[in-house]
PDB file of N, CA and C in Angstrom:
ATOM      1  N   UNK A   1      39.127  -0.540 -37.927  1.00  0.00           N
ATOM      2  CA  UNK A   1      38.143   0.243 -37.235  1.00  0.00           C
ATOM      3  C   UNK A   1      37.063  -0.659 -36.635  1.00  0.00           C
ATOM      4  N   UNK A   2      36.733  -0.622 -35.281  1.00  0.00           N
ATOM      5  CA  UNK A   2      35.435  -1.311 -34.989  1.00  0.00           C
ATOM      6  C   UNK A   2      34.561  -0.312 -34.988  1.00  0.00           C
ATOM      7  N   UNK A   3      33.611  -1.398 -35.226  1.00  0.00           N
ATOM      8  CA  UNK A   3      31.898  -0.611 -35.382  1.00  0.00           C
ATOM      9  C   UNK A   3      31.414  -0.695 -33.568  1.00  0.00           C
ATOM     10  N   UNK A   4      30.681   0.778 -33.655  1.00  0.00           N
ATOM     11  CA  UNK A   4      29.874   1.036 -32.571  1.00  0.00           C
ATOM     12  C   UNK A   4      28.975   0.033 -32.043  1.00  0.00           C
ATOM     13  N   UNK A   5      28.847  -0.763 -30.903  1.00  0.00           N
ATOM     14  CA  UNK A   5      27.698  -1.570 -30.637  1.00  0.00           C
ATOM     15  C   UNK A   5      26.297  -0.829 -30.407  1.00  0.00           C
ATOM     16  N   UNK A   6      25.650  -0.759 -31.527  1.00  0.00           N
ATOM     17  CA  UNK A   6      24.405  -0.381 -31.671  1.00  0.00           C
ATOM     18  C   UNK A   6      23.506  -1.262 -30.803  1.00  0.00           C
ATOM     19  N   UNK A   7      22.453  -0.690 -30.178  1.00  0.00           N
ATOM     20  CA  UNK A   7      21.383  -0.996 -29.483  1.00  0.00           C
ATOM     21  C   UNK A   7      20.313  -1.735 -30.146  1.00  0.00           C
ATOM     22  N   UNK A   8      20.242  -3.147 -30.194  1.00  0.00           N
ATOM     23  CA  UNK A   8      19.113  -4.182 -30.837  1.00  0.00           C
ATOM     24  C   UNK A   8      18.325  -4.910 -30.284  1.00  0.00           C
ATOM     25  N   UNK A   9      17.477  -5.755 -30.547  1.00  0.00           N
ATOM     26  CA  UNK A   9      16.337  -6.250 -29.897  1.00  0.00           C
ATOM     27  C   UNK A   9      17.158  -7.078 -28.848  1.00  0.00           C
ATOM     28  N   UNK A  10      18.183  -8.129 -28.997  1.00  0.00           N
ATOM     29  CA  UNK A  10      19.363  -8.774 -28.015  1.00  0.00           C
ATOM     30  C   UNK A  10      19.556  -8.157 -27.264  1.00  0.00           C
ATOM     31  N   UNK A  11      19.637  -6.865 -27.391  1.00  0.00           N
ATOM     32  CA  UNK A  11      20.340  -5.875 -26.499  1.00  0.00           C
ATOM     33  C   UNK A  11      19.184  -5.452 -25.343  1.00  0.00           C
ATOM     34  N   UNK A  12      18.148  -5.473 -26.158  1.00  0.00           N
ATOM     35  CA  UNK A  12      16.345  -5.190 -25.330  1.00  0.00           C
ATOM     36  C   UNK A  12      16.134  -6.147 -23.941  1.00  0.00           C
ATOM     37  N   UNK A  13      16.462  -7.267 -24.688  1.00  0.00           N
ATOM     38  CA  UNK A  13      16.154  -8.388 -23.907  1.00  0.00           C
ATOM     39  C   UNK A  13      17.756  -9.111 -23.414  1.00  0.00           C
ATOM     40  N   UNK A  14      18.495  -8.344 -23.075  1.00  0.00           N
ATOM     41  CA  UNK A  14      19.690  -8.819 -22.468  1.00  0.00           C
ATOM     42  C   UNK A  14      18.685  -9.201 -20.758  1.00  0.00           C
ATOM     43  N   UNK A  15      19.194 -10.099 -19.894  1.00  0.00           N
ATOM     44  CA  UNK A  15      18.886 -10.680 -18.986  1.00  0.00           C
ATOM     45  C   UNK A  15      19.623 -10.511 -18.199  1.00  0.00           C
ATOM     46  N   UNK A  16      19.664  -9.453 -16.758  1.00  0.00           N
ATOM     47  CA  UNK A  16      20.783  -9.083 -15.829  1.00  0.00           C
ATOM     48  C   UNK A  16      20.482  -9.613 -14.531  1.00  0.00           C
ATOM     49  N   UNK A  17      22.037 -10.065 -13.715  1.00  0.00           N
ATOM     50  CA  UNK A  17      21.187 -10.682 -12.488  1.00  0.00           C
ATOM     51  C   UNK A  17      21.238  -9.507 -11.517  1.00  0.00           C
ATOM     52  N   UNK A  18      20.998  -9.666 -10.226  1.00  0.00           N
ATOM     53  CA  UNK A  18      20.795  -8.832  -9.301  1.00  0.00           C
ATOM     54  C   UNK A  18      21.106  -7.799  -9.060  1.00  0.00           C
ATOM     55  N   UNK A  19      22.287  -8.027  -8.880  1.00  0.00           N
ATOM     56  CA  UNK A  19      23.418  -6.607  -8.740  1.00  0.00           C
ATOM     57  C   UNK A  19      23.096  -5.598  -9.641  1.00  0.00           C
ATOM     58  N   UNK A  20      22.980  -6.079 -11.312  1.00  0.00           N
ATOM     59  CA  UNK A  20      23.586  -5.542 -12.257  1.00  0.00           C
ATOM     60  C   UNK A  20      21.971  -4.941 -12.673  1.00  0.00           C
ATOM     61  N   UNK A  21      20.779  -5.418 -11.974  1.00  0.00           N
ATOM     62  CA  UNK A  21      19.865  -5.453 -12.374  1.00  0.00           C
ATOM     63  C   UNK A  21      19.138  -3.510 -11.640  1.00  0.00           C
ATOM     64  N   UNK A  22      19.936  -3.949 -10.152  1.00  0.00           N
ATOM     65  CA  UNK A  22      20.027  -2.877  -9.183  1.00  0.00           C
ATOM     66  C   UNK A  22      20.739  -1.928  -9.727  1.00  0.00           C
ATOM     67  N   UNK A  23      21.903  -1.733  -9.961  1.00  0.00           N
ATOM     68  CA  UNK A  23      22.902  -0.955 -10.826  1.00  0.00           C
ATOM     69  C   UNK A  23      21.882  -0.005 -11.776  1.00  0.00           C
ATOM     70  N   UNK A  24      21.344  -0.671 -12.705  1.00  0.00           N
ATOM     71  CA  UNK A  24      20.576  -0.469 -13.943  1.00  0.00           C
ATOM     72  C   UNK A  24      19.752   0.573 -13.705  1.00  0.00           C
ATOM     73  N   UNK A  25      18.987   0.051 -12.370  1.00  0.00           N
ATOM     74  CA  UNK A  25      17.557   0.863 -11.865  1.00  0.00           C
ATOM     75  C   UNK A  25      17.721   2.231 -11.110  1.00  0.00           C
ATOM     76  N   UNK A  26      18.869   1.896 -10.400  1.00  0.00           N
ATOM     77  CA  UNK A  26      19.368   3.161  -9.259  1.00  0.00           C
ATOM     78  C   UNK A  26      18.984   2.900  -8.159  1.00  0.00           C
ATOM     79  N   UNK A  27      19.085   1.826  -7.932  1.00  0.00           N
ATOM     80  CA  UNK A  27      18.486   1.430  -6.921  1.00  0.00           C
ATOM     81  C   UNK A  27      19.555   0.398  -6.385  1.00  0.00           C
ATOM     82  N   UNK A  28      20.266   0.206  -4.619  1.00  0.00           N
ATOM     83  CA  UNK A  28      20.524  -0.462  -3.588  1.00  0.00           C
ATOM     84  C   UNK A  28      20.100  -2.033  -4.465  1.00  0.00           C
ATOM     85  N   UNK A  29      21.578  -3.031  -4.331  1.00  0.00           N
ATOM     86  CA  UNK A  29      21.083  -4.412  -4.109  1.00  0.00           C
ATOM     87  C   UNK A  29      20.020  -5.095  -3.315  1.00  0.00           C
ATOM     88  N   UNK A  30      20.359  -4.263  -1.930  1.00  0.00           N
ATOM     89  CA  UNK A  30      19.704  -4.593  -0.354  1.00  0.00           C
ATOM     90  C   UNK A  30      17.920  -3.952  -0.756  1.00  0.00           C
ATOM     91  N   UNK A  31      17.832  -3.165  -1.425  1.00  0.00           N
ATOM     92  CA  UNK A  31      16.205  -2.596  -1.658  1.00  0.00           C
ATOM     93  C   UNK A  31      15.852  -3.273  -2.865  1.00  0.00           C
ATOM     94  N   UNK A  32      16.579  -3.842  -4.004  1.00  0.00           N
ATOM     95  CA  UNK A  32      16.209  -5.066  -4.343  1.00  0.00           C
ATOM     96  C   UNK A  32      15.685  -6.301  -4.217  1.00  0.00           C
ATOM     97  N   UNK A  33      16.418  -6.866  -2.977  1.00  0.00           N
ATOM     98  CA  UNK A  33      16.223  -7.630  -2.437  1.00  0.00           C
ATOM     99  C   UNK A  33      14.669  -7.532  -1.696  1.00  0.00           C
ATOM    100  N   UNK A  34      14.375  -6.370  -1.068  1.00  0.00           N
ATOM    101  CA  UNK A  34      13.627  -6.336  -0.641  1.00  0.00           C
ATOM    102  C   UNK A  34      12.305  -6.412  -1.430  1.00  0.00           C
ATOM    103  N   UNK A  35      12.137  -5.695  -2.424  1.00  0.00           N
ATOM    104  CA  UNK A  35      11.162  -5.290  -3.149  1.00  0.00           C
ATOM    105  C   UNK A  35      10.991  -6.910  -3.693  1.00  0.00           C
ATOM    106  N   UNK A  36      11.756  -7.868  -4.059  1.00  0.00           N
ATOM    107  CA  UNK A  36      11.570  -8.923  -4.140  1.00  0.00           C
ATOM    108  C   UNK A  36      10.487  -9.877  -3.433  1.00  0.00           C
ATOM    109  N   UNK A  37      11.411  -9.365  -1.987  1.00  0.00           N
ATOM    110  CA  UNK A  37      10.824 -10.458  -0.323  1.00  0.00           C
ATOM    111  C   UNK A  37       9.391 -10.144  -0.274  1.00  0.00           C
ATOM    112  N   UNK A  38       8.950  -8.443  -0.553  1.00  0.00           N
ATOM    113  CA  UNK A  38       7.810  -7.449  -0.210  1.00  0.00           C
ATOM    114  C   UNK A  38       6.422  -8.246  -1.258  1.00  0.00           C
ATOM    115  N   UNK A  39       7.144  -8.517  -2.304  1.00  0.00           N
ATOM    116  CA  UNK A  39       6.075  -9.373  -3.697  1.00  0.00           C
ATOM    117  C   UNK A  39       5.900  -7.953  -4.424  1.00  0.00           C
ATOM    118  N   UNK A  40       6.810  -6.755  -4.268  1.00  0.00           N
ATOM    119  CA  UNK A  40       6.451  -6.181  -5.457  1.00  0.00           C
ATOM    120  C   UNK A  40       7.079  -5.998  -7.334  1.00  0.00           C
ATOM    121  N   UNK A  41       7.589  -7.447  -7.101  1.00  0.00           N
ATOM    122  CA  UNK A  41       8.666  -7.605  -8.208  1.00  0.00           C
ATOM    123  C   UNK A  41       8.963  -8.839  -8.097  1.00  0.00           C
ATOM    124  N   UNK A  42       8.953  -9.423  -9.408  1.00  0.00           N
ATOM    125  CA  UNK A  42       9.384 -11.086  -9.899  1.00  0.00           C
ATOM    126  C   UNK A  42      10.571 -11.425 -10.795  1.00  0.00           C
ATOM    127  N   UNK A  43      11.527 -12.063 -10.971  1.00  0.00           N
ATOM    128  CA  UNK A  43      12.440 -12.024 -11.664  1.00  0.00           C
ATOM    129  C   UNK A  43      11.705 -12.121 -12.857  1.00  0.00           C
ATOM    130  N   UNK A  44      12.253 -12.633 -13.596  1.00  0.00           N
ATOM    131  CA  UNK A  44      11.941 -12.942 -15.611  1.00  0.00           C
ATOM    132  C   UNK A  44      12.613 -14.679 -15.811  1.00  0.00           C
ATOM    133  N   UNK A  45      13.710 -15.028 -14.885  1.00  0.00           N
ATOM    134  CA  UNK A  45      13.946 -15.934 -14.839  1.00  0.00           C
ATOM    135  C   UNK A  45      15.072 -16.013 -13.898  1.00  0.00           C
ATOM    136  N   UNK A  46      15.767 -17.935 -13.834  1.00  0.00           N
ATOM    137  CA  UNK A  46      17.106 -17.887 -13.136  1.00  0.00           C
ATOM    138  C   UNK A  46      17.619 -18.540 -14.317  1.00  0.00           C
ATOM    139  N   UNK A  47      19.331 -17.897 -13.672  1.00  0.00           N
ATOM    140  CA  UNK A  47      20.348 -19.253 -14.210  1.00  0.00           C
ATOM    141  C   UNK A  47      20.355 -20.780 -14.068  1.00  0.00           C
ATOM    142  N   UNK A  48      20.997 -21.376 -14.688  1.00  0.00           N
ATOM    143  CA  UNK A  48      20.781 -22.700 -14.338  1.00  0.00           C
ATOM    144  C   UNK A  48      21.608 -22.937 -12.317  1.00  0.00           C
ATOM    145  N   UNK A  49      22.396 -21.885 -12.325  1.00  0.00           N
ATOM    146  CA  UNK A  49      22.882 -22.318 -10.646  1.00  0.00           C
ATOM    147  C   UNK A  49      21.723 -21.500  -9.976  1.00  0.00           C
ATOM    148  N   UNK A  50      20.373 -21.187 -10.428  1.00  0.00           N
ATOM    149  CA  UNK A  50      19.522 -20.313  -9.530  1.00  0.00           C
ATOM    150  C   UNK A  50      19.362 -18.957  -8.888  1.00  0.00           C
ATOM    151  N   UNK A  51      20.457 -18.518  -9.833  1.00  0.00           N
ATOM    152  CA  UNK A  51      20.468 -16.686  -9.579  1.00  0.00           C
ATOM    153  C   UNK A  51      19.264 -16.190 -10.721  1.00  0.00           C
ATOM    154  N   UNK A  52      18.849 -15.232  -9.589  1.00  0.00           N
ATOM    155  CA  UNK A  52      17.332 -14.619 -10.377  1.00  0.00           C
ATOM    156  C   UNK A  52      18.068 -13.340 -11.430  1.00  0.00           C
ATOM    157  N   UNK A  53      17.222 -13.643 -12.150  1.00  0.00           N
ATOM    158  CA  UNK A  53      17.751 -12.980 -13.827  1.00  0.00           C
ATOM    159  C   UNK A  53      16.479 -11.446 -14.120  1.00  0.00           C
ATOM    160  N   UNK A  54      16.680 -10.577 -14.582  1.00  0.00           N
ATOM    161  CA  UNK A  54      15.719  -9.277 -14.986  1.00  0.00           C
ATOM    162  C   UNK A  54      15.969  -8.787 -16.394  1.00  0.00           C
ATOM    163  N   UNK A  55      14.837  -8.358 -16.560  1.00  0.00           N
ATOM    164  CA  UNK A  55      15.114  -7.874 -18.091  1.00  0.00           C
ATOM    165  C   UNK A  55      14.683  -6.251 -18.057  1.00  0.00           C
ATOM    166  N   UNK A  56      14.605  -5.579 -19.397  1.00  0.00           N
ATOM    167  CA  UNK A  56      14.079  -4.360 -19.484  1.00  0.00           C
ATOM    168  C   UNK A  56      12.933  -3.842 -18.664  1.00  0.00           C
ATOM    169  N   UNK A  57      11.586  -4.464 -18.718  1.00  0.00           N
ATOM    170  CA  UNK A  57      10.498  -4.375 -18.252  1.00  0.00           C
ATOM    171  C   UNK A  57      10.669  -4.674 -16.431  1.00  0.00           C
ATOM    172  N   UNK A  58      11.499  -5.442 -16.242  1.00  0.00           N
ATOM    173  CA  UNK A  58      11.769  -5.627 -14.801  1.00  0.00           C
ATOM    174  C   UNK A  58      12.329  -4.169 -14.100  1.00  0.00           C
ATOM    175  N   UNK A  59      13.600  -3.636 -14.997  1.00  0.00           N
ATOM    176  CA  UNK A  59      13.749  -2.540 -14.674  1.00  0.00           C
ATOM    177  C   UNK A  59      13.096  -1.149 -14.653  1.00  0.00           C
ATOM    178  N   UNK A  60      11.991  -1.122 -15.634  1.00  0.00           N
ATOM    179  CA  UNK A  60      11.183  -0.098 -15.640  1.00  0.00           C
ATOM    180  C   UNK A  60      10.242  -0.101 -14.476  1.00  0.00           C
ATOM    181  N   UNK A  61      10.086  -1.573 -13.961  1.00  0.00           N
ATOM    182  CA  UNK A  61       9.206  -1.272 -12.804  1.00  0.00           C
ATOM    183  C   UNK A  61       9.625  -1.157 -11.599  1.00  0.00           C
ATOM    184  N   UNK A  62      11.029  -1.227 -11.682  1.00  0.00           N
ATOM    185  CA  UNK A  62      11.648  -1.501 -10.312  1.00  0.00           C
ATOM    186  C   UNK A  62      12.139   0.777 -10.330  1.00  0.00           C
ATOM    187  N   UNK A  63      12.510   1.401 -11.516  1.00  0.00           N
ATOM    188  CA  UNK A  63      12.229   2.773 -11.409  1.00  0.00           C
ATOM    189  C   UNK A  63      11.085   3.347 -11.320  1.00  0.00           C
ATOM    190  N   UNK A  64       9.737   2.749 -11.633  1.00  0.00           N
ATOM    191  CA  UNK A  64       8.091   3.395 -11.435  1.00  0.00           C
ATOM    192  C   UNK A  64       8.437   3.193  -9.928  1.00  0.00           C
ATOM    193  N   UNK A  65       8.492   1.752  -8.953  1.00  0.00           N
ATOM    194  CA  UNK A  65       8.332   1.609  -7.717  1.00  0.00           C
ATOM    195  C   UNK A  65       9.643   2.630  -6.590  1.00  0.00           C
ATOM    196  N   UNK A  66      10.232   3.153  -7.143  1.00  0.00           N
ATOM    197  CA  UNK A  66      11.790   3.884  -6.829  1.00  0.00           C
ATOM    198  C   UNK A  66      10.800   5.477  -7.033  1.00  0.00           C
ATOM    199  N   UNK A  67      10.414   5.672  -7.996  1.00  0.00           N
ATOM    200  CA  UNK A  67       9.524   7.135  -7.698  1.00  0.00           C
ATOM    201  C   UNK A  67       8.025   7.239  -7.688  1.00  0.00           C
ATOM    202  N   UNK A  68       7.483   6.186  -7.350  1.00  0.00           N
ATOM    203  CA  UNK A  68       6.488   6.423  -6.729  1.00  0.00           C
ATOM    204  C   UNK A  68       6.660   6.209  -4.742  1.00  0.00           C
ATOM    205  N   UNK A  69       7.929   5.615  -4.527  1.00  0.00           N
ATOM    206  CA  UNK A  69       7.885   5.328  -3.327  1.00  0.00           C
ATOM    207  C   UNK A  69       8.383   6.776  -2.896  1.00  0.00           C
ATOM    208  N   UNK A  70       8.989   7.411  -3.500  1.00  0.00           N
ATOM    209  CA  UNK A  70      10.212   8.565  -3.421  1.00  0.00           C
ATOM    210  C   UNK A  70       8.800   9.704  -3.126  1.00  0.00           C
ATOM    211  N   UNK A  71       8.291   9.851  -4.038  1.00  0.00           N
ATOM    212  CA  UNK A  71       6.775  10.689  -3.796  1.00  0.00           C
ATOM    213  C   UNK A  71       5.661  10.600  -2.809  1.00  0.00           C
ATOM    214  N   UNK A  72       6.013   9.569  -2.256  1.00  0.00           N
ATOM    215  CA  UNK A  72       5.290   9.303  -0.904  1.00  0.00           C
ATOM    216  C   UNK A  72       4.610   8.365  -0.965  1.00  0.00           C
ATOM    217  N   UNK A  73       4.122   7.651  -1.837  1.00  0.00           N
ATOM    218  CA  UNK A  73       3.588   6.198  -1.581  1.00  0.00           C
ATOM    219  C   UNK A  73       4.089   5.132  -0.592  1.00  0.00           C
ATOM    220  N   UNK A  74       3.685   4.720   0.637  1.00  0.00           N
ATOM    221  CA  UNK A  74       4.435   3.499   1.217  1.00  0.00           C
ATOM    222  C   UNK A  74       4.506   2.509   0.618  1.00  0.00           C
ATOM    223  N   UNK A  75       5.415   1.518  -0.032  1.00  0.00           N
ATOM    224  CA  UNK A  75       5.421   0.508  -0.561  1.00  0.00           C
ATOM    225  C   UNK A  75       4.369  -0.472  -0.396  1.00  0.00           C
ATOM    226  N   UNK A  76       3.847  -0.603   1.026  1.00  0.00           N
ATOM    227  CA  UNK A  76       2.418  -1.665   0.961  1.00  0.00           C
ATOM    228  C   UNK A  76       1.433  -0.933   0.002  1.00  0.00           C
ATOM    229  N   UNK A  77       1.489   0.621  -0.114  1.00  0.00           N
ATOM    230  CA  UNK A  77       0.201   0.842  -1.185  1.00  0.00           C
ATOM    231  C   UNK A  77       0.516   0.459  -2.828  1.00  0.00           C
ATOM    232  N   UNK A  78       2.039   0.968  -2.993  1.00  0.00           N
ATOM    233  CA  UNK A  78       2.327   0.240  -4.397  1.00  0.00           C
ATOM    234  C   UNK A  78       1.870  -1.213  -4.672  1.00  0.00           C
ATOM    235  N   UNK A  79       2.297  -2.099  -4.174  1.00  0.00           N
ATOM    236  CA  UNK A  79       2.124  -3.081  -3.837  1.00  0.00           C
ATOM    237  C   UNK A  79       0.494  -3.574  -4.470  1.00  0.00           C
ATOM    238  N   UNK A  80      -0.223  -2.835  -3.363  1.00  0.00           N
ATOM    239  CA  UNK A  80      -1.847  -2.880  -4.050  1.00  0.00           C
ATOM    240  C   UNK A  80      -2.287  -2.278  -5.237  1.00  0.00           C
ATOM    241  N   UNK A  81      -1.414  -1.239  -5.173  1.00  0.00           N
ATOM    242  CA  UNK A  81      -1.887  -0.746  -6.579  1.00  0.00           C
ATOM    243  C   UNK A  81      -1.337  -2.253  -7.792  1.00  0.00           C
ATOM    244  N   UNK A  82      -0.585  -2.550  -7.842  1.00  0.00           N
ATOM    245  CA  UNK A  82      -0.212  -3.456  -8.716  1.00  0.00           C
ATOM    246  C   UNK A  82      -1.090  -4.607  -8.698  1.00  0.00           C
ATOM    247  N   UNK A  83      -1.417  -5.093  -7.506  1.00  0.00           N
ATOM    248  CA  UNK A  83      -2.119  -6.594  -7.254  1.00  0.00           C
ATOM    249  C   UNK A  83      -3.415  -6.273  -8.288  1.00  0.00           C
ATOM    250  N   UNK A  84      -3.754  -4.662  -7.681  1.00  0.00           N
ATOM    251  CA  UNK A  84      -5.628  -4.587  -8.196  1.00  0.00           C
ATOM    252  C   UNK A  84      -4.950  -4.509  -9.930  1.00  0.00           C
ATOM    253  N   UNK A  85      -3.863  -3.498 -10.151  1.00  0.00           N
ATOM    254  CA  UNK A  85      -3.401  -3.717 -11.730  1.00  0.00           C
ATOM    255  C   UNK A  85      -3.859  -5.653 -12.514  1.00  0.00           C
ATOM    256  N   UNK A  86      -3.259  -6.512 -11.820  1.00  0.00           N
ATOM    257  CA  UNK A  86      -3.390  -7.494 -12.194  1.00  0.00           C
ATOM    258  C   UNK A  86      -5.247  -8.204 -11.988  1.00  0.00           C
ATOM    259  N   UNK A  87      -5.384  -7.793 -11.416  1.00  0.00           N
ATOM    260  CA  UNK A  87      -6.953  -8.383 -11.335  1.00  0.00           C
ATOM    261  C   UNK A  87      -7.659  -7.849 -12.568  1.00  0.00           C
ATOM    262  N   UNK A  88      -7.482  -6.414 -12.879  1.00  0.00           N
ATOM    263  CA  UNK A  88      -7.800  -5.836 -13.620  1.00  0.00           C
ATOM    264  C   UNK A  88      -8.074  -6.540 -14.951  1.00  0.00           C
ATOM    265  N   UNK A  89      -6.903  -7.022 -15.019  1.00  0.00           N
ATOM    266  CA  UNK A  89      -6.004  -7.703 -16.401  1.00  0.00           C
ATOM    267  C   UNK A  89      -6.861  -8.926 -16.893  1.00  0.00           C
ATOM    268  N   UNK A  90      -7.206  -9.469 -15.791  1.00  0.00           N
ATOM    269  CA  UNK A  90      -8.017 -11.214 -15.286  1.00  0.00           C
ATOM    270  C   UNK A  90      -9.405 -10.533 -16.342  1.00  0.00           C
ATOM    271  N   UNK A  91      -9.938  -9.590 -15.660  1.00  0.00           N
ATOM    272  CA  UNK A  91     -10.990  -9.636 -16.453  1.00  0.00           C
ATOM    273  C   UNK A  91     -11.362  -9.439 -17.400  1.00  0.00           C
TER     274      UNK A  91
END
């Protein structure tokens, strides 16, 4: 009998590249890409051949930016909303 692969902290922090990262979110490779080019999203890391890598938290923001854009936000306002998020943080 094999055992069920239960969901663990490894599993939290599994590291997906692009495609799989897009897949994850519901979201287009190609609007990946973009949201990348746009600066509203950073990988978590690359492979050693330089493919950009995402984790959990990458994907949660890449679905906040997927329905807040969906609700009518234009992506340049997400965008700011996040930048001022981070200034925020600074202080």
């Amino acid at each position: 009998m094999r055992k069920r692969k239960s969901k663990t902290d490894s599993d939290a922090h599994k590291l997906l590249r692009i495609g799989q990262a897009a897949e994850a979110a519901g979201v287009s490779k190609q609007t990946l890409q973009y949201y990348l080019m746009v600066g509203l999203l950073e990988p978590c890391g690359r492979t050693p051949s330089g493919q950009q890598l995402f984790d959990s938290k990458n994907i949660e923001r890449i679905q906040l930016i997927k329905r807040l854009n969906e609700g009518g936000y234009p992506l340049r306002e997400i965008r700011e909303i996040f930048l001022r998020g981070k200034e925020v943080k600074k202080l």
